[in-house]
N, C-alpha and C. Protein backbone atom coordinates (compact mmCIF):
# COMPACT_ATOMS: atom_id res chain seq x y z
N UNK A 1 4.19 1.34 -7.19
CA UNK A 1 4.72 2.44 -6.38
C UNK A 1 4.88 3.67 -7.27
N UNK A 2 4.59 4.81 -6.74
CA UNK A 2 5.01 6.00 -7.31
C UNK A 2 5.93 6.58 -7.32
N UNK A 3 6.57 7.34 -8.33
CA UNK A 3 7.66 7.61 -8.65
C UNK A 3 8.33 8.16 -7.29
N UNK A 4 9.14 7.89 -6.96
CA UNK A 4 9.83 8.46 -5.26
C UNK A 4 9.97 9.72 -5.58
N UNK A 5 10.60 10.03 -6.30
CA UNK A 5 11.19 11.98 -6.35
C UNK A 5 10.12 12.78 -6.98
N UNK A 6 8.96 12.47 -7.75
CA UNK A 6 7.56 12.65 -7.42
C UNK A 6 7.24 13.07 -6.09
N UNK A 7 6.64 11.64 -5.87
CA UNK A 7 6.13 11.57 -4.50
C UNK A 7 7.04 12.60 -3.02
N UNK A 8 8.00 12.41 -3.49
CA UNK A 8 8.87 13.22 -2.14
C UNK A 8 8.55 14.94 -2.60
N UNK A 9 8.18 15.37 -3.80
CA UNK A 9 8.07 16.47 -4.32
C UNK A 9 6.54 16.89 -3.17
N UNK A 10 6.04 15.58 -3.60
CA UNK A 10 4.23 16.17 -3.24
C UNK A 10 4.83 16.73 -1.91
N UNK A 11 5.38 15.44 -1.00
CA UNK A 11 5.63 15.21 0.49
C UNK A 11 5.95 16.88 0.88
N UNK A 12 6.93 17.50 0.31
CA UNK A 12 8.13 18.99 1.06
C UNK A 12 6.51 19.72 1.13
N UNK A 13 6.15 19.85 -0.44
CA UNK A 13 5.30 20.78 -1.39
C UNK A 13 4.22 20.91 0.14
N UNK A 14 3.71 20.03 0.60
CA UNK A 14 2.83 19.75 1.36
C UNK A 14 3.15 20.61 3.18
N UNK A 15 4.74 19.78 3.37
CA UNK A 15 5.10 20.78 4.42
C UNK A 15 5.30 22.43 4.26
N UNK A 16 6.12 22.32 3.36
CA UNK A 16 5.76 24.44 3.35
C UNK A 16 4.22 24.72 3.15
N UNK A 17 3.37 24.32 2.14
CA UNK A 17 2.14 24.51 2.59
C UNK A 17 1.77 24.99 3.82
N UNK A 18 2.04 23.93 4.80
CA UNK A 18 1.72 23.92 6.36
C UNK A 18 2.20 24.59 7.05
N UNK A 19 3.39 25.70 6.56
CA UNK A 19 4.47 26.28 7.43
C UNK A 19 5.56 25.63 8.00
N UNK A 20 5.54 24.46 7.57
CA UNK A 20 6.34 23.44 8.25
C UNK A 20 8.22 23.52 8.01
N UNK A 21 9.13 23.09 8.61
CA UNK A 21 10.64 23.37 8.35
C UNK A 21 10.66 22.34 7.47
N UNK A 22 11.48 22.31 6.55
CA UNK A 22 12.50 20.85 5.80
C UNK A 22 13.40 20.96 6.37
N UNK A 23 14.15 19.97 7.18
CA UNK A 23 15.22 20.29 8.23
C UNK A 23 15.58 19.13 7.32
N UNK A 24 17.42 18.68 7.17
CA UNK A 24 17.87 17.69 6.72
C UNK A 24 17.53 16.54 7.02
N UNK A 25 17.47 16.10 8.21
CA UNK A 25 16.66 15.00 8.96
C UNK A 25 15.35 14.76 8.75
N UNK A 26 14.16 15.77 8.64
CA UNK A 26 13.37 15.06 7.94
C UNK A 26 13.15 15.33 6.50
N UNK A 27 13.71 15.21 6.16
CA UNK A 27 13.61 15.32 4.52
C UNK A 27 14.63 13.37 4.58
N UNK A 28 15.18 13.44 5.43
CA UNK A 28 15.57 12.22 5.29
C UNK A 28 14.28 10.61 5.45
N UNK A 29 13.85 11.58 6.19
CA UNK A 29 12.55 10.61 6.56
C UNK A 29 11.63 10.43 5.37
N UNK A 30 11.12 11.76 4.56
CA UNK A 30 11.00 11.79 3.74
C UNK A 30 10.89 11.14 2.61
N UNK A 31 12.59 11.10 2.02
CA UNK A 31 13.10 10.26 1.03
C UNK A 31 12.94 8.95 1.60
N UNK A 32 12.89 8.34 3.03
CA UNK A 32 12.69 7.14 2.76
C UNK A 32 10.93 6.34 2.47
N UNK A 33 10.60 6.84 2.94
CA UNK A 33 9.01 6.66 2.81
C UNK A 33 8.57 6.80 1.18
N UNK A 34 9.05 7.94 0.56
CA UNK A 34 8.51 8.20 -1.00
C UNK A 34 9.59 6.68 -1.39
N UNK A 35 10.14 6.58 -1.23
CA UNK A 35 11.11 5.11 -2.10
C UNK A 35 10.97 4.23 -1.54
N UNK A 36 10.14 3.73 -0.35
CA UNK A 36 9.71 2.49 0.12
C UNK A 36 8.18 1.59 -0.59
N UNK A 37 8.96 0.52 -1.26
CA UNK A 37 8.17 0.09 -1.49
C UNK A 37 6.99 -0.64 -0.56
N UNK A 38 7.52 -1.34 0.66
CA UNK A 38 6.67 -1.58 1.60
C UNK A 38 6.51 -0.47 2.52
N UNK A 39 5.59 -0.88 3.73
CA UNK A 39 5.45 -0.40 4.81
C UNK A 39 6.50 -0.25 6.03
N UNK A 40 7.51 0.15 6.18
CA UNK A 40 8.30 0.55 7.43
C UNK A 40 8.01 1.06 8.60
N UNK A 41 8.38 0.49 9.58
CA UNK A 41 8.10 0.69 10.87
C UNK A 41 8.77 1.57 11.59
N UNK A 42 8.86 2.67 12.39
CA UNK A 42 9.15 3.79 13.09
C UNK A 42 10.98 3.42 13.02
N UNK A 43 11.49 2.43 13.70
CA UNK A 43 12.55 1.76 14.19
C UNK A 43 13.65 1.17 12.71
N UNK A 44 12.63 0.79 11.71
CA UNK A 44 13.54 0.75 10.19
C UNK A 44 13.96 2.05 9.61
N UNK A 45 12.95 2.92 9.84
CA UNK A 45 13.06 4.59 9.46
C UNK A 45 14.16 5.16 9.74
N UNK A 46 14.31 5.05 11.71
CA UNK A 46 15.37 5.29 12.50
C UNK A 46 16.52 5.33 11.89
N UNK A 47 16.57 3.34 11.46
CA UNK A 47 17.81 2.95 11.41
C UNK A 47 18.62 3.55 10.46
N UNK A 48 17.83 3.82 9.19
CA UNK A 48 17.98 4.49 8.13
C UNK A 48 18.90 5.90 7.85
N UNK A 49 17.64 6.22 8.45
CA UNK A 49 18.51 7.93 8.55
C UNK A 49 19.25 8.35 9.50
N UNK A 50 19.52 7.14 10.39
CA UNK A 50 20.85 7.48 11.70
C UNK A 50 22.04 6.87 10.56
N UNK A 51 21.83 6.27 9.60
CA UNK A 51 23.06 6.43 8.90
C UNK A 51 23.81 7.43 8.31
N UNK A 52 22.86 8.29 7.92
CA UNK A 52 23.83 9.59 7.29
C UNK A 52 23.45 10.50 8.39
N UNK A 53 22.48 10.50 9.70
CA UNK A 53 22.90 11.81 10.59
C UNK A 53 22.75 10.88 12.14
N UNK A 54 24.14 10.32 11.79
CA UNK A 54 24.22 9.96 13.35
C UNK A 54 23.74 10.04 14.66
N UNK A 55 23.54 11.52 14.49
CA UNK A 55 22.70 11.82 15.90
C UNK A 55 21.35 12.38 16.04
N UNK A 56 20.65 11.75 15.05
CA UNK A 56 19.32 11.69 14.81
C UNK A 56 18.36 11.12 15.80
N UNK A 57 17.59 11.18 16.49
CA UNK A 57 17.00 10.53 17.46
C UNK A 57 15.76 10.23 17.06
N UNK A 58 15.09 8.80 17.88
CA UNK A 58 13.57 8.19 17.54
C UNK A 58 12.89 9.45 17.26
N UNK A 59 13.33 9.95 18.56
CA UNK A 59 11.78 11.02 18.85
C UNK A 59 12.20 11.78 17.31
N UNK A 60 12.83 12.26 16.63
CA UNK A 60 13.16 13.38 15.60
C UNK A 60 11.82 12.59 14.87
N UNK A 61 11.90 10.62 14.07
CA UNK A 61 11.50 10.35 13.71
C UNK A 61 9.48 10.01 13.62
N UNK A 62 10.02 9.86 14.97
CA UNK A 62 8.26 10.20 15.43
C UNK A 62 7.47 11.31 14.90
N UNK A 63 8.27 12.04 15.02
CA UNK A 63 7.65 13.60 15.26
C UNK A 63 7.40 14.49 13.56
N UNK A 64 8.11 13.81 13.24
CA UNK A 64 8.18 13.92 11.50
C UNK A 64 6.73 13.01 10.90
N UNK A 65 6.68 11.51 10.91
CA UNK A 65 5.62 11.28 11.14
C UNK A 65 4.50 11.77 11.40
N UNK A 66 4.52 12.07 12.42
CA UNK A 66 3.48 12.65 12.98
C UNK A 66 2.59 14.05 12.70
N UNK A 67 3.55 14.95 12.05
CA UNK A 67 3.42 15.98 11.20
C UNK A 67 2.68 15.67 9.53
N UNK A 68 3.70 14.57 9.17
CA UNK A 68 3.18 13.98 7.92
C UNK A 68 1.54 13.43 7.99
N UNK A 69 1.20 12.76 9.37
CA UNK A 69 0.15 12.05 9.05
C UNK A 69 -1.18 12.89 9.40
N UNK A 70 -0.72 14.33 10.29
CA UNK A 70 -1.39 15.80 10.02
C UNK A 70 -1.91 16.49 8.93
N UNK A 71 -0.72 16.51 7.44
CA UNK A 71 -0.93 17.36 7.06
C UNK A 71 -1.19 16.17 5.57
N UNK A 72 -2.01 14.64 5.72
CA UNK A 72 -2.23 13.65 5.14
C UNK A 72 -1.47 13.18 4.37
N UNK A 73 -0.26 12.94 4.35
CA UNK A 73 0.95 12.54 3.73
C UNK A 73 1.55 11.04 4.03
N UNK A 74 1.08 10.62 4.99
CA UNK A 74 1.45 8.60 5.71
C UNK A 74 0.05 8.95 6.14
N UNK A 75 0.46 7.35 5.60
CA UNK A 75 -0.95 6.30 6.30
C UNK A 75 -0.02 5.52 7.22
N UNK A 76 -0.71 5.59 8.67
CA UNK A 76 -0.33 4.77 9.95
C UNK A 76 -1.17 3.69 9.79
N UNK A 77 -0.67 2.43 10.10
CA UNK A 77 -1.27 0.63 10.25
C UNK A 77 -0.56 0.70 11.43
N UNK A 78 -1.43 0.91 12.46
CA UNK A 78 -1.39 0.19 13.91
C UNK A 78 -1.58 -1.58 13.42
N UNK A 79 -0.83 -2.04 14.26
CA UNK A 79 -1.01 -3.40 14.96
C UNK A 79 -0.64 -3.95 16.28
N UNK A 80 -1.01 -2.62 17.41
CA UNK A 80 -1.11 -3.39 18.64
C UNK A 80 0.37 -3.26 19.17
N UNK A 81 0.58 -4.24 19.70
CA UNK A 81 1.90 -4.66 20.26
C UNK A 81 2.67 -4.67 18.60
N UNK A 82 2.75 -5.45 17.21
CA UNK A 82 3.48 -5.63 16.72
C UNK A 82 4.19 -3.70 15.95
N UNK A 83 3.54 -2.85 16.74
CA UNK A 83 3.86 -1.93 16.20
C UNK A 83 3.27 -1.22 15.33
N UNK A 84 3.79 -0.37 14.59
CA UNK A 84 3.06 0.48 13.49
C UNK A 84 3.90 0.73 12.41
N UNK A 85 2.95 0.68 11.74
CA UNK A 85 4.07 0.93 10.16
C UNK A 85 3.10 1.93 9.29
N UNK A 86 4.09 2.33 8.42
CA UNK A 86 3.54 3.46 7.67
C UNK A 86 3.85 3.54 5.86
N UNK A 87 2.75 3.85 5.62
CA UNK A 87 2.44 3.96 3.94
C UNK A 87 2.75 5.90 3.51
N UNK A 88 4.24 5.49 3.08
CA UNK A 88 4.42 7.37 2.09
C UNK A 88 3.77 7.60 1.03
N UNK A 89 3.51 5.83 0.39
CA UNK A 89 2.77 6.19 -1.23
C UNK A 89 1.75 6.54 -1.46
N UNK A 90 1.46 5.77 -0.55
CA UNK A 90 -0.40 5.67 -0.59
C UNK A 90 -1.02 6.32 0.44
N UNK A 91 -1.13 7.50 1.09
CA UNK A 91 -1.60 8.20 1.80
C UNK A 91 -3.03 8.06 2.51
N UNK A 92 -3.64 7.32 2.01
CA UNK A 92 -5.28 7.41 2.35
C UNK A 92 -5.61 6.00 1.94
N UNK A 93 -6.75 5.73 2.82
CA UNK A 93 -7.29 3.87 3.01
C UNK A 93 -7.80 3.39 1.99
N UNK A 94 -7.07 1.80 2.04
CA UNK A 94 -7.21 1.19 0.70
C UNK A 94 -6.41 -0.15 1.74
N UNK A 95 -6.35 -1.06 0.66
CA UNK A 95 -6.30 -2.86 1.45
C UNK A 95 -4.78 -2.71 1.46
N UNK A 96 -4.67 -4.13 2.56
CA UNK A 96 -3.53 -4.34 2.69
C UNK A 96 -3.41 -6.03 2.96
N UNK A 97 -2.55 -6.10 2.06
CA UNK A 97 -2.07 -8.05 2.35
C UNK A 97 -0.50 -8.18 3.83
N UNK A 98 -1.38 -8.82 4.54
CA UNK A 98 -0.60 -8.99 5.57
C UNK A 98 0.11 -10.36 6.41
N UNK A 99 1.58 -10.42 5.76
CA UNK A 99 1.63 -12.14 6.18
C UNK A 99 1.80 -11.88 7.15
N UNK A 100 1.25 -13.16 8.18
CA UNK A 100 1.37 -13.19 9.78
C UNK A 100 2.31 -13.91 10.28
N UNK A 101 3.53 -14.44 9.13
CA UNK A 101 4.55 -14.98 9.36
C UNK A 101 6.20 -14.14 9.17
N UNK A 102 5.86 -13.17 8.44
CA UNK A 102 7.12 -12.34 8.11
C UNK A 102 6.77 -11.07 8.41
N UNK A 103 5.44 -10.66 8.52
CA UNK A 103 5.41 -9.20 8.54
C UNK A 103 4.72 -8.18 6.99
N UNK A 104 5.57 -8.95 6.34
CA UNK A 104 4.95 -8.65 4.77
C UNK A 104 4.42 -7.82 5.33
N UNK A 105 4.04 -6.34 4.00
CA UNK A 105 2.79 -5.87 3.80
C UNK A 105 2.74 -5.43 2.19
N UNK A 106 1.69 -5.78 1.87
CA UNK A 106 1.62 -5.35 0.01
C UNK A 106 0.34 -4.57 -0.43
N UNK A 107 -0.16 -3.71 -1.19
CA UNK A 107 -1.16 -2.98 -1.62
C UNK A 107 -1.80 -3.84 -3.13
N UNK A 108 -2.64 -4.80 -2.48
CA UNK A 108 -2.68 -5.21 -3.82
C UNK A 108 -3.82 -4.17 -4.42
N UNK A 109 -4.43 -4.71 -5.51
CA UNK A 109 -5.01 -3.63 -6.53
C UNK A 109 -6.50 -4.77 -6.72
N UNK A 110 -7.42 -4.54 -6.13
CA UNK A 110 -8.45 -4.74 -5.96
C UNK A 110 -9.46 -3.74 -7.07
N UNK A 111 -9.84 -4.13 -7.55
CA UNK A 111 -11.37 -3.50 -8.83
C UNK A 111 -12.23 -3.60 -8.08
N UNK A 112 -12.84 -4.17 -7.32
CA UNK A 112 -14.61 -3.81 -6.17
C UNK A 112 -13.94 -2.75 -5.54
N UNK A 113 -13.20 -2.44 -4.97
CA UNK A 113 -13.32 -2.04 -3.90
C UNK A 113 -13.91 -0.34 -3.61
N UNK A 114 -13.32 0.54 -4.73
CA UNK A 114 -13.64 1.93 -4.73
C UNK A 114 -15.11 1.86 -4.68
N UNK A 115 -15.99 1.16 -5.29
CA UNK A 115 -17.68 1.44 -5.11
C UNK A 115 -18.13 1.00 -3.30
N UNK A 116 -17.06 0.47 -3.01
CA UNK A 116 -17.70 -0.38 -1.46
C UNK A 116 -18.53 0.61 -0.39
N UNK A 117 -17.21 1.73 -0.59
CA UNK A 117 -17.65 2.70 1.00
C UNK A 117 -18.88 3.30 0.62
N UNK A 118 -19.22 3.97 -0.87
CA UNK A 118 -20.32 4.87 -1.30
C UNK A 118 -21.78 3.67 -1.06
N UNK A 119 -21.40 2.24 -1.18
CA UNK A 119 -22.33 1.15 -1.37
C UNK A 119 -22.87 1.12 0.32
N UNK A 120 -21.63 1.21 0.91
CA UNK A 120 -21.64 0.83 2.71
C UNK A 120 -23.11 1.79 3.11
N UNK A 121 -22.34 2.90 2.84
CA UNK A 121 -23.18 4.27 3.13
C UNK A 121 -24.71 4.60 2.76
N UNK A 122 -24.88 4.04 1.28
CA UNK A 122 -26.12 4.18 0.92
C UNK A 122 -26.63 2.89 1.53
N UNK A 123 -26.29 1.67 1.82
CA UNK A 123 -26.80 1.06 2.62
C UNK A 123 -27.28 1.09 4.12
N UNK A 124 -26.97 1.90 4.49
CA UNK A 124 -26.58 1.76 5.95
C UNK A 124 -27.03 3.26 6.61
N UNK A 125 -26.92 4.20 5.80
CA UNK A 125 -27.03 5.75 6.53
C UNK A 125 -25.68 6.01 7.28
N UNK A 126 -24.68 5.06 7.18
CA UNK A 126 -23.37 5.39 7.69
C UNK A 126 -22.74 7.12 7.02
N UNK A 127 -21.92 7.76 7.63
CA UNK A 127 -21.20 8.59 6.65
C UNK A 127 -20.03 8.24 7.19
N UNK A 128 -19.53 7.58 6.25
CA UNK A 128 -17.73 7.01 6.74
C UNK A 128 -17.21 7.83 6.02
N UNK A 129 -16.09 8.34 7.16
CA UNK A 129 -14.81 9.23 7.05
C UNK A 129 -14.08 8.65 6.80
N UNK A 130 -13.86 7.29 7.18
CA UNK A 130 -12.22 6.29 6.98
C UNK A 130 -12.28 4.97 6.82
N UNK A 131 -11.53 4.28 6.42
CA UNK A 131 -11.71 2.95 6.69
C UNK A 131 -10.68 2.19 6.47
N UNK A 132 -9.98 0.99 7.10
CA UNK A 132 -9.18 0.26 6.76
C UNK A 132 -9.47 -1.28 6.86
N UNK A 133 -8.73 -2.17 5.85
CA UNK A 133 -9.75 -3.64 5.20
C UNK A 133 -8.03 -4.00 5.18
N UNK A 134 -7.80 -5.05 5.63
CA UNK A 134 -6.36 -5.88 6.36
C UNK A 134 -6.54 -7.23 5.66
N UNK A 135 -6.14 -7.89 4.76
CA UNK A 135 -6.33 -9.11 4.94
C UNK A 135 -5.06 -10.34 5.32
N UNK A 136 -5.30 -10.87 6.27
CA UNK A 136 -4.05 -11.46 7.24
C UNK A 136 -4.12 -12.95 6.41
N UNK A 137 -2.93 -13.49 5.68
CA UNK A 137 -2.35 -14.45 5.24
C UNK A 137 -1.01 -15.08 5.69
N UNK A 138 -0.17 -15.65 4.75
CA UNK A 138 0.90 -16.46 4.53
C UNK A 138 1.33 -16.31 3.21
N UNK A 139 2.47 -14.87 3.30
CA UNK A 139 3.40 -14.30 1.92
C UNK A 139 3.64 -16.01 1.14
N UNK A 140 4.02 -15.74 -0.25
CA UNK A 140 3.92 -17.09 -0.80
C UNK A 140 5.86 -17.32 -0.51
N UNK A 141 6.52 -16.63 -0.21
CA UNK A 141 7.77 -16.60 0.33
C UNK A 141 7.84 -17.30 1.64
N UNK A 142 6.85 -17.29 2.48
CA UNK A 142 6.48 -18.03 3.69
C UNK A 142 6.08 -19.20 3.23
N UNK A 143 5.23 -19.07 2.46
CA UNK A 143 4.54 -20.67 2.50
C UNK A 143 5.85 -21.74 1.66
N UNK A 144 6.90 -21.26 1.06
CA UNK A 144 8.38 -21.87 0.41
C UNK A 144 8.61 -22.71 1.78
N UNK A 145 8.52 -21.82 2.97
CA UNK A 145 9.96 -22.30 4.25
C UNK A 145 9.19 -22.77 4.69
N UNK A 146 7.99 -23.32 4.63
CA UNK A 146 7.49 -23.96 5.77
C UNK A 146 7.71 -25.70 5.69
């Protein structure tokens, strides 16, 4: 993970760029994403920063998000019904270890992988803009309780 107060530096640096407000609330959002080591989901975010501004609402949190993942600052992982969760560190596509028993999510550090998309492409005549590579397991914390 990258340094959080770094990373939260890039994060503001990025909204004034954009014209964007730092309102206390999301700067709260903010700080939690640059210091999350995993992936958090809209509703952990919430819970978070309704602790120090009580009357913070989903939508505030959404909408912060949503700005962030505008101006390329979170990476969104849809999964359907189980929701969506979001990457502050790592901004742009790269793997993800996903237990299908806890939720887990981890960035492991793969060596193939940066040559893949340029390999895809010259194979293929593809021009990929994006890509995301999931691999769905059993955290070794899961495989303890079973």
């Amino acid at each position: 993970m990258a340094n959080p107060q770094k990373r939260l530096d890039q994060m503001v640096a990025k909204l004034r760029e954009n014209n964007y407000r730092i309102t206390p609330q999301r700067l709260a959002v903010l700080k939690i994403l640059a210091a999350s080591a995993g992936h958090p989901s809209v509703e952990k975010i919430y819970h978070k920063v309704k602790k120090d501004f009580p009357t913070t609402s989903l939508a505030t949190v959404y909408k912060t998000l949503i700005v962030m993942k505008e101006v390329g600052e979170v990476l969104e992982l849809g999964f359907g019904e189980g929701g969506n969760r979001y990457d502050g560190n790592k901004p742009y596509p790269h793997p993800h270890l996903i237990c299908t028993e806890c939720g887990k999510i981890i960035d492991p550090q793969i060596e193939a992988l940066p040559g893949m998309t340029e390999a895809l492409m010259a194979a293929t005549g593809f021009k990929i803009n994006t890509h995301r590579l999931d691999f769905f397991g059993v955290c070794p914390n899961c495989q303890k309780t079973r």
